[in-house]
Each structure stands twice: as structure tokens, then as C-alpha cells.
C-alpha atoms as a PDB file:
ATOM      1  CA  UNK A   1       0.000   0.000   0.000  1.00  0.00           C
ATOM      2  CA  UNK A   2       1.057   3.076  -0.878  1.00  0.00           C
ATOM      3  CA  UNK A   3       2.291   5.603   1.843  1.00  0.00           C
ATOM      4  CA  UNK A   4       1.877   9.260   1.819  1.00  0.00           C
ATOM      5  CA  UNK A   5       4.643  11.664   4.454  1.00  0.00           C
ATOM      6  CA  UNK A   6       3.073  14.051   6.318  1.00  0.00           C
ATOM      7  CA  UNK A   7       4.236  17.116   8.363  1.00  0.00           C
ATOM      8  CA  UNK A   8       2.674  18.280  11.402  1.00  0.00           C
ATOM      9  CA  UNK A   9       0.918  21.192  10.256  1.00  0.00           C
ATOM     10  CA  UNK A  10      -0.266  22.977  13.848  1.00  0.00           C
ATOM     11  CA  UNK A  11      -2.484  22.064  16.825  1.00  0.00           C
ATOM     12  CA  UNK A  12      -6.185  23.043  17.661  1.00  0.00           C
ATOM     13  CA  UNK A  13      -8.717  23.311  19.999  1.00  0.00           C
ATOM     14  CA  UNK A  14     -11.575  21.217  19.617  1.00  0.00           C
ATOM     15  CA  UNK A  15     -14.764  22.153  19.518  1.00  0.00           C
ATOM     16  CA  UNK A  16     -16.222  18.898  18.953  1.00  0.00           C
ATOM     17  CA  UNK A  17     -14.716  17.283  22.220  1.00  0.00           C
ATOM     18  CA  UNK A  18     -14.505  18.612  25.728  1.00  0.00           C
ATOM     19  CA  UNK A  19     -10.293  19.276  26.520  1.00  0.00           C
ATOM     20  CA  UNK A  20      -9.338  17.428  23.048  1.00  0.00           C
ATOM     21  CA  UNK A  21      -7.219  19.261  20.182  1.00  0.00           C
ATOM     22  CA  UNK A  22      -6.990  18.394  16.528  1.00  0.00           C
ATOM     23  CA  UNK A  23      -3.858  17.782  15.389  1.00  0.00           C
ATOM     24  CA  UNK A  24      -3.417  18.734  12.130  1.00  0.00           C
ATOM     25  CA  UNK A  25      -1.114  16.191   9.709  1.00  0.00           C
ATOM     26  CA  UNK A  26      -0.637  17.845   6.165  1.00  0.00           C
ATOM     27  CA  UNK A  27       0.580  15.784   3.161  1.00  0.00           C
ATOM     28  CA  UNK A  28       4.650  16.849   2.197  1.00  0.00           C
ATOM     29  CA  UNK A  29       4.296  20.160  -0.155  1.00  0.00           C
ATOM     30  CA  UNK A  30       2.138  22.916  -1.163  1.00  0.00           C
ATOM     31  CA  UNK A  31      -1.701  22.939  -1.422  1.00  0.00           C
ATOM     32  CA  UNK A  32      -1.690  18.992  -0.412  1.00  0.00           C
ATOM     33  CA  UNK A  33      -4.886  17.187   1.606  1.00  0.00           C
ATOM     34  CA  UNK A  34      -4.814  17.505   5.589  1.00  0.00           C
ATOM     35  CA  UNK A  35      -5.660  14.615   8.084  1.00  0.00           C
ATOM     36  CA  UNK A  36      -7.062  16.091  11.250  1.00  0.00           C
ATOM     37  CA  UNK A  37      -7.124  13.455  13.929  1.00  0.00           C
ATOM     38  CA  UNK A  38      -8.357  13.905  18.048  1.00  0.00           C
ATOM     39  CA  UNK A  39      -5.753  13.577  20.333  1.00  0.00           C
ATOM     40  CA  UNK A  40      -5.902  14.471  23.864  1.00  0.00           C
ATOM     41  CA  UNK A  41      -4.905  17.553  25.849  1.00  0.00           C
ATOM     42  CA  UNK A  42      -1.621  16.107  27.159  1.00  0.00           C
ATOM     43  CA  UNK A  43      -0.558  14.343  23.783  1.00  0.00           C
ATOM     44  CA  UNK A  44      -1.461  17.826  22.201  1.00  0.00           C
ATOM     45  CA  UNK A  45       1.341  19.508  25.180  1.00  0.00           C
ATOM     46  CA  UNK A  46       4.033  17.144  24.739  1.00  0.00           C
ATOM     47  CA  UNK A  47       4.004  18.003  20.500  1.00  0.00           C
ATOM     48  CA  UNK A  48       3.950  21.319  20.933  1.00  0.00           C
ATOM     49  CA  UNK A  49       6.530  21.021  23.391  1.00  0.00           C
ATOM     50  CA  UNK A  50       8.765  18.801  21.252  1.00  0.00           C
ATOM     51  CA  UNK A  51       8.187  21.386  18.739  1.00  0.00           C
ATOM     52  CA  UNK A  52       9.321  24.351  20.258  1.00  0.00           C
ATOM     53  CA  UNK A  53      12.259  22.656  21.604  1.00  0.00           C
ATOM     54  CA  UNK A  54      12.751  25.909  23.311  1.00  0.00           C
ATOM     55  CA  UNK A  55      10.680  25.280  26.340  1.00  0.00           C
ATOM     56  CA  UNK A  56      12.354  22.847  28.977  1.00  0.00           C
ATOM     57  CA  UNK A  57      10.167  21.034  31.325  1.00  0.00           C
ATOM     58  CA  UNK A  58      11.966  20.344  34.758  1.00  0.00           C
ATOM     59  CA  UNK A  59      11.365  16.764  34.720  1.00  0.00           C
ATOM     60  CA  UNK A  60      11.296  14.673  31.315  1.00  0.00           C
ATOM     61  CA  UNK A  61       7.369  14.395  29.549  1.00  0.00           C
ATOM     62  CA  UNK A  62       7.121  10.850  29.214  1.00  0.00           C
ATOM     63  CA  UNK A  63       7.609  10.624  25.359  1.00  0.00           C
ATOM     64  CA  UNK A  64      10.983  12.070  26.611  1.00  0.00           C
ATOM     65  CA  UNK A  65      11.458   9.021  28.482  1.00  0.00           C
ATOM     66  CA  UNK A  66      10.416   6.892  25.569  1.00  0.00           C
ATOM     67  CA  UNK A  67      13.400   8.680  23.388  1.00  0.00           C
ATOM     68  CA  UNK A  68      15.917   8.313  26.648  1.00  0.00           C
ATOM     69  CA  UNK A  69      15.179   4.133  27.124  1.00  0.00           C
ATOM     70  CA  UNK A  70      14.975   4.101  23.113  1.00  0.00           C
ATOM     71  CA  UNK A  71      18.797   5.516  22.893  1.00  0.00           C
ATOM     72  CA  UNK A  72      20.193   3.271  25.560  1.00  0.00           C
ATOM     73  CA  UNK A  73      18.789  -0.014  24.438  1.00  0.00           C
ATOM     74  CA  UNK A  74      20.173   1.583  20.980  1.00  0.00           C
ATOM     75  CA  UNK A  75      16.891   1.784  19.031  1.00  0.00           C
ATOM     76  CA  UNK A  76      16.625   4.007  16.136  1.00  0.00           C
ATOM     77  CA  UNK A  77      12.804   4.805  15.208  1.00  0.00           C
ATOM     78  CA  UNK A  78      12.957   4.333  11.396  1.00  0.00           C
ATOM     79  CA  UNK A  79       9.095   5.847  10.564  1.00  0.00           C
ATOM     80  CA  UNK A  80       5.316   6.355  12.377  1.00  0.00           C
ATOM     81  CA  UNK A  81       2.389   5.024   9.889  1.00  0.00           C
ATOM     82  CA  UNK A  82      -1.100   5.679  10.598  1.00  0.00           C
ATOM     83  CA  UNK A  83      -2.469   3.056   8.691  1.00  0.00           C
ATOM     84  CA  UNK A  84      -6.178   1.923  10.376  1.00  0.00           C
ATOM     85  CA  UNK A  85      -9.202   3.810  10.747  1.00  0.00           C
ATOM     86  CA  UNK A  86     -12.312   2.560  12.632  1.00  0.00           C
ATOM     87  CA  UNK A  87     -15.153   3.914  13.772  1.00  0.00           C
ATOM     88  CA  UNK A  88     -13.716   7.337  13.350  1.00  0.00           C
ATOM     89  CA  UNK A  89     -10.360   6.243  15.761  1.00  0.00           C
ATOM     90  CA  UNK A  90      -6.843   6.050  13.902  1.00  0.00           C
ATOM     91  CA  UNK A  91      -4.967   3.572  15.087  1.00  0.00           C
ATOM     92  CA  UNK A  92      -0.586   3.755  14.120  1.00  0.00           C
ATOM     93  CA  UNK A  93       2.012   1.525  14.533  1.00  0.00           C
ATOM     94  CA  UNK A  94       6.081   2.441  15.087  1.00  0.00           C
ATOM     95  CA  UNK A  95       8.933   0.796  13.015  1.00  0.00           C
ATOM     96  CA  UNK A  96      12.082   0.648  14.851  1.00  0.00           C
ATOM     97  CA  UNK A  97      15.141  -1.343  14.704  1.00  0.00           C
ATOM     98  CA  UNK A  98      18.135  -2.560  17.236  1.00  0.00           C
ATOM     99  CA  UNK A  99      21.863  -2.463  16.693  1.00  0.00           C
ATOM    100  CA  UNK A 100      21.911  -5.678  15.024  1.00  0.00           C
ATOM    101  CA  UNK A 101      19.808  -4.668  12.588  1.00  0.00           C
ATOM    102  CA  UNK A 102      16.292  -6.456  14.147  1.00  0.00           C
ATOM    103  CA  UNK A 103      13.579  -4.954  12.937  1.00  0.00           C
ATOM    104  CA  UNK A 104      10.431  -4.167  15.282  1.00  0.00           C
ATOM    105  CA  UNK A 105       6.664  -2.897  15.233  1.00  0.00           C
ATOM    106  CA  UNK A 106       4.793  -1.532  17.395  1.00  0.00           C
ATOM    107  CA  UNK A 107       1.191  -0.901  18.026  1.00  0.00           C
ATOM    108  CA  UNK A 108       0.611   2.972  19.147  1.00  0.00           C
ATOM    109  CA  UNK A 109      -2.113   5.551  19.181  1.00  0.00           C
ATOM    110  CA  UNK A 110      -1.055   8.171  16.277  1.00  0.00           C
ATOM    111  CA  UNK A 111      -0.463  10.965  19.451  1.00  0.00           C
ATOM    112  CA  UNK A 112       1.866   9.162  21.139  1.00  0.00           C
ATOM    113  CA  UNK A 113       3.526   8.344  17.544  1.00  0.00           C
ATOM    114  CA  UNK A 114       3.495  11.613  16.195  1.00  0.00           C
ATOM    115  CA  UNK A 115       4.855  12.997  20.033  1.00  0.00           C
ATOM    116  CA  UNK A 116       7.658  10.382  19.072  1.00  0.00           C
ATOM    117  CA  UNK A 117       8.231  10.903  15.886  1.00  0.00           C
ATOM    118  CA  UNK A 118       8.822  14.800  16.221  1.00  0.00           C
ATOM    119  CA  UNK A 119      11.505  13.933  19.365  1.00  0.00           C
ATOM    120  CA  UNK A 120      13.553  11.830  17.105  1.00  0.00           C
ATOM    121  CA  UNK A 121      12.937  13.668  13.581  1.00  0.00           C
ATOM    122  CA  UNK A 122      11.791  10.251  11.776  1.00  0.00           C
ATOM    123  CA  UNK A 123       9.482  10.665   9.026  1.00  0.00           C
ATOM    124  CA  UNK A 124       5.303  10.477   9.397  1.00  0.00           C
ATOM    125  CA  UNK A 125       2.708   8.597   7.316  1.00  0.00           C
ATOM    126  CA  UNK A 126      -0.164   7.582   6.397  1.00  0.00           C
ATOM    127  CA  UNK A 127      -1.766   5.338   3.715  1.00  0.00           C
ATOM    128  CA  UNK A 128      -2.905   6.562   0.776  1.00  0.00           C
ATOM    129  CA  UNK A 129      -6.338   5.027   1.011  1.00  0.00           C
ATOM    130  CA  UNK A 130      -6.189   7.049   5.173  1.00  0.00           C
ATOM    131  CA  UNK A 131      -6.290  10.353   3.386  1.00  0.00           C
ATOM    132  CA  UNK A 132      -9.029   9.202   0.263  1.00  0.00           C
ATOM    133  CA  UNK A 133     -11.127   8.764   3.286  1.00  0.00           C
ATOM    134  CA  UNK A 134     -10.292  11.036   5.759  1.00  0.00           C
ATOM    135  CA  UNK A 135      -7.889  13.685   4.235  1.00  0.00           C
ATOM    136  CA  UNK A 136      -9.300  17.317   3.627  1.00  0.00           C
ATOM    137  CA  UNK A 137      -8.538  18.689   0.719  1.00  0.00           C
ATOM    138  CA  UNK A 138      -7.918  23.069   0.476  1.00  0.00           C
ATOM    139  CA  UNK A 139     -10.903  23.399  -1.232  1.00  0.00           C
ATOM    140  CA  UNK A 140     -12.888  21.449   1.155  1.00  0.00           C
ATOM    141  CA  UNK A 141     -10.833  23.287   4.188  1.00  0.00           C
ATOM    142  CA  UNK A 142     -12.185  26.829   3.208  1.00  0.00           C
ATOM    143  CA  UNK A 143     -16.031  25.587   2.511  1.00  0.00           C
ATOM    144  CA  UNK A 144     -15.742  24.065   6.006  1.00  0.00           C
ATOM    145  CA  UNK A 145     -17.633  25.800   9.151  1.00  0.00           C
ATOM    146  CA  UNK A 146     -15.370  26.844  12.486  1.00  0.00           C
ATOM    147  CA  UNK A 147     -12.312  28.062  12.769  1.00  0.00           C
ATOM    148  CA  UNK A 148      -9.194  26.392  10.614  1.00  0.00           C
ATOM    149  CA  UNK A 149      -6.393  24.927  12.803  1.00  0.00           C
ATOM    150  CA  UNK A 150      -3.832  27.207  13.296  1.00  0.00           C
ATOM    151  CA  UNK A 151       0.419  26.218  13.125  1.00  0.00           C
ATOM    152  CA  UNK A 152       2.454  26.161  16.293  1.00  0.00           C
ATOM    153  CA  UNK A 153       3.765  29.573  15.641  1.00  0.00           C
ATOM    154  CA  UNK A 154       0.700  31.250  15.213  1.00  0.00           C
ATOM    155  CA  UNK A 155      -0.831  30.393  18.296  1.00  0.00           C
ATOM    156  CA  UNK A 156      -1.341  33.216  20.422  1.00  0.00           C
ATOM    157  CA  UNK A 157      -2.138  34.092  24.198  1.00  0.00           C
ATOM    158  CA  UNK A 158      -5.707  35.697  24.550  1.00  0.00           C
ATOM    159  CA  UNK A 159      -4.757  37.344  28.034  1.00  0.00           C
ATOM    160  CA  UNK A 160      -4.516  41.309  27.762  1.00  0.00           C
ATOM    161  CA  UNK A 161      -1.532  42.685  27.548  1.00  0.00           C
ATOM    162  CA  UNK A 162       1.084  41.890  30.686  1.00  0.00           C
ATOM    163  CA  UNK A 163       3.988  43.883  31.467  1.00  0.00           C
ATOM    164  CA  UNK A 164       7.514  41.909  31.294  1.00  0.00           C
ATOM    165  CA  UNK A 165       7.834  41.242  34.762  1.00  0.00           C
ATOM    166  CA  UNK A 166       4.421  39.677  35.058  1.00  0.00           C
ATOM    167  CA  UNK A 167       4.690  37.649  31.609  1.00  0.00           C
ATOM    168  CA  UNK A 168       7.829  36.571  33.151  1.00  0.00           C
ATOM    169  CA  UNK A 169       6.193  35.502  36.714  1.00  0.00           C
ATOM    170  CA  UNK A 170       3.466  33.814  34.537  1.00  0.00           C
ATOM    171  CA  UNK A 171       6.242  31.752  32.539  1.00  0.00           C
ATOM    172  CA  UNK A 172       8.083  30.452  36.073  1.00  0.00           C
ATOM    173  CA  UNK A 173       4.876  29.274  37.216  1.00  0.00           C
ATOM    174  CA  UNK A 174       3.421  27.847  34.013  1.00  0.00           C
ATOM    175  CA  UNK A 175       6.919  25.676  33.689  1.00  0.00           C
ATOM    176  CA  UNK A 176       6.589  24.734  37.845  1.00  0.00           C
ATOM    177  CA  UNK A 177       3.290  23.676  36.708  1.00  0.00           C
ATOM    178  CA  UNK A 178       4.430  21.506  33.703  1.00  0.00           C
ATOM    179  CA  UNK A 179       1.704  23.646  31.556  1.00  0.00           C
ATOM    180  CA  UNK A 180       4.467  23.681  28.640  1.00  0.00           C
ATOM    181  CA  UNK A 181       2.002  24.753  26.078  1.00  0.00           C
ATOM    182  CA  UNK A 182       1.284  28.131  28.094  1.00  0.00           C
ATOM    183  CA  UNK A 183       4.688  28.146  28.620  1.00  0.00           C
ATOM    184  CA  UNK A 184       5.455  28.399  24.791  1.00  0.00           C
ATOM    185  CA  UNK A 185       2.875  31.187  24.032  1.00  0.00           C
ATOM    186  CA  UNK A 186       4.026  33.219  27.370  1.00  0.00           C
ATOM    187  CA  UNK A 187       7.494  32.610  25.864  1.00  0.00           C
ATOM    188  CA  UNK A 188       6.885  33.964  22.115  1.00  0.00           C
ATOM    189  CA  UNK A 189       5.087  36.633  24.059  1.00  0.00           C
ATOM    190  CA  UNK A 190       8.185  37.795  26.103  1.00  0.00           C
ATOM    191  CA  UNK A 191       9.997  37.357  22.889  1.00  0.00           C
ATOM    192  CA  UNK A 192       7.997  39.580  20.884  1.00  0.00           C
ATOM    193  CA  UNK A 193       8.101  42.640  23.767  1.00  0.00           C
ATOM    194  CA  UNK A 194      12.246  42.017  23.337  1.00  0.00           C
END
């Protein structure tokens, strides 16, 4: 079967589901289809916080942890394919292989592949016959109701403007709290008053 490589295009709220995002998958290249799939809200935290790679959390997320017992048992993720969908749930499985070359699949929800994949920078896809079904295409995007998914960098804090010292205060306590995803925006917030 024919796979497609995908890039993760941004992270959304969604409306559809109580504290669920959408994370957005868009085929490699311009004006390609886009598979939105429903992850949760701490799957949707540790991509974005993979993806700033500017944000530190104090204590390792546990895809972190993944990556750290991956590199000592010398495992090198090879690809994430999100090959199954049922009932509206995709399912994914990882491709790895050992030192000696033994190859190695496993089972995983598509967050917790995707929150992988992004940590080791191994490519993403899905089956061609995934996005026939489920993909949205541009033209189908901008017919669609409700707000379109936004990328990682354009997400932006609704709070009223803060001075320095009080984005700053906010930042401390968003990281103490392992909020990393408030911790981003309050971060390219600071950044942009610099």
C-alpha cells in the first residue's frame, strides 16, 4: 500500500470534544490534503513542546522518556504510519530497529507516535487510502464551518496585555506547573516585547 509523508501542520482546539485538540497532519508540499485526527490535551502539550524545543520542562514528559530508554537499548525509530481507521479512531504503529539490525513494530495511538516521531525527527505517514477517506482537501478546508487549525507559531495568548515582569512571573509558574504549552505562548510573548 502506498504511503503518503506528512508534516505536522499545527495544533487546535476542539470544539467537537470537551479538553481534546486536533492535530493537524498535512501531506509533504504545497496545497496537499490535511488529516485532522483527536488527540488528547496532554498528547497535544508534549508536540507542541517537542516542537518548540525551546521550552524545557523540569522533569522529562514521558515521550521524553520513551526517546531516553529508546537511545540506551540503541533503538533508532525508522518511521510512524497511521495506517487503520475505525469507527472514526486512527490507530498507528512504530517501526524501529536494534543495533543488530532487528527490525520491530509496534502498536501505538497516532499521538503518542506523532509525540515520538517529532523527538527523534523520523518521518510520518499515512496510507494513501487514510487520506481518500479522511484527508481534507484546500478546497474542502475553506467551505468548512469553524475556525481552521492554526500552526504552532501562530498560536497566540488571549490574556490582555502583561507587562515583562508579570509575563515573566506567569512563565516560572506555568513551567513549575508543567503547563508547557502556556509556557510556549508566554514565551513567544516575552519574545515579541524584546
Amino acid at each position: 500500500m502506498q504511503e503518503i509523508e506528512l508534516t505536522v501542520k499545527g495544533l487546535s482546539y476542539s470544539q467537537g470534544k470537551s479538553g481534546a485538540y486536533a492535530l493537524i497532519l498535512a501531506e509533504k508540499g504545497e496545497g496537499g490534503r490535511k488529516l485532522p485526527v483527536v488527540i488528547g490535551g496532554a498528547e497535544a502539550q508534549s508536540i507542541a513542546v517537542a516542537m518548540e524545543k525551546s521550552v524545557a520542562p523540569p522533569r522529562p514528559l514521558t515521550h521524553d522518556t520513551w526517546v531516553n530508554m529508546l537511545n540506551e537499548m540503541q533503538v533508532t525509530v525508522q518511521k510512524v504510519i497511521i495506517h487503520r481507521l475505525v469507527n472514526g479512531v486512527f490507530f498507528a504503529s512504530i517501526y524501529a530497529s536494534d543495533i543488530n539490525g532487528k527490525s520491530m513494530v509496534f502498536d501505538s495511538r497516532p499521538s503518542d507516535a506523532v509525540a515520538l516521531a517529532v523527538r527523534v525527527e523520523c518521518p510520518i505517514y499515512a496510507l494513501a487510502i487514510l487520506l481518500d477517506q479522511a484527508g481534507i482537501t484546500p478546497e474542502e478546508e475553506t467551505e468548512a464551518d469553524g475556525v481552521p487549525a492554526q500552526s504552532v507559531e501562530e498560536v497566540q495568548s488571549t490574556e490582555s496585555e502583561e507587562s515583562r515582569e508579570e509575563l515573566e512571573a506567569l512563565l516560572d509558574e506555568a513551567v513549575e506547573n508543567e503547563d508547557y504549552e502556556l509556557a510556549a505562548r508566554l514565551r513567544d510573548k516575552l519574545d515579541k516585547l524584546k
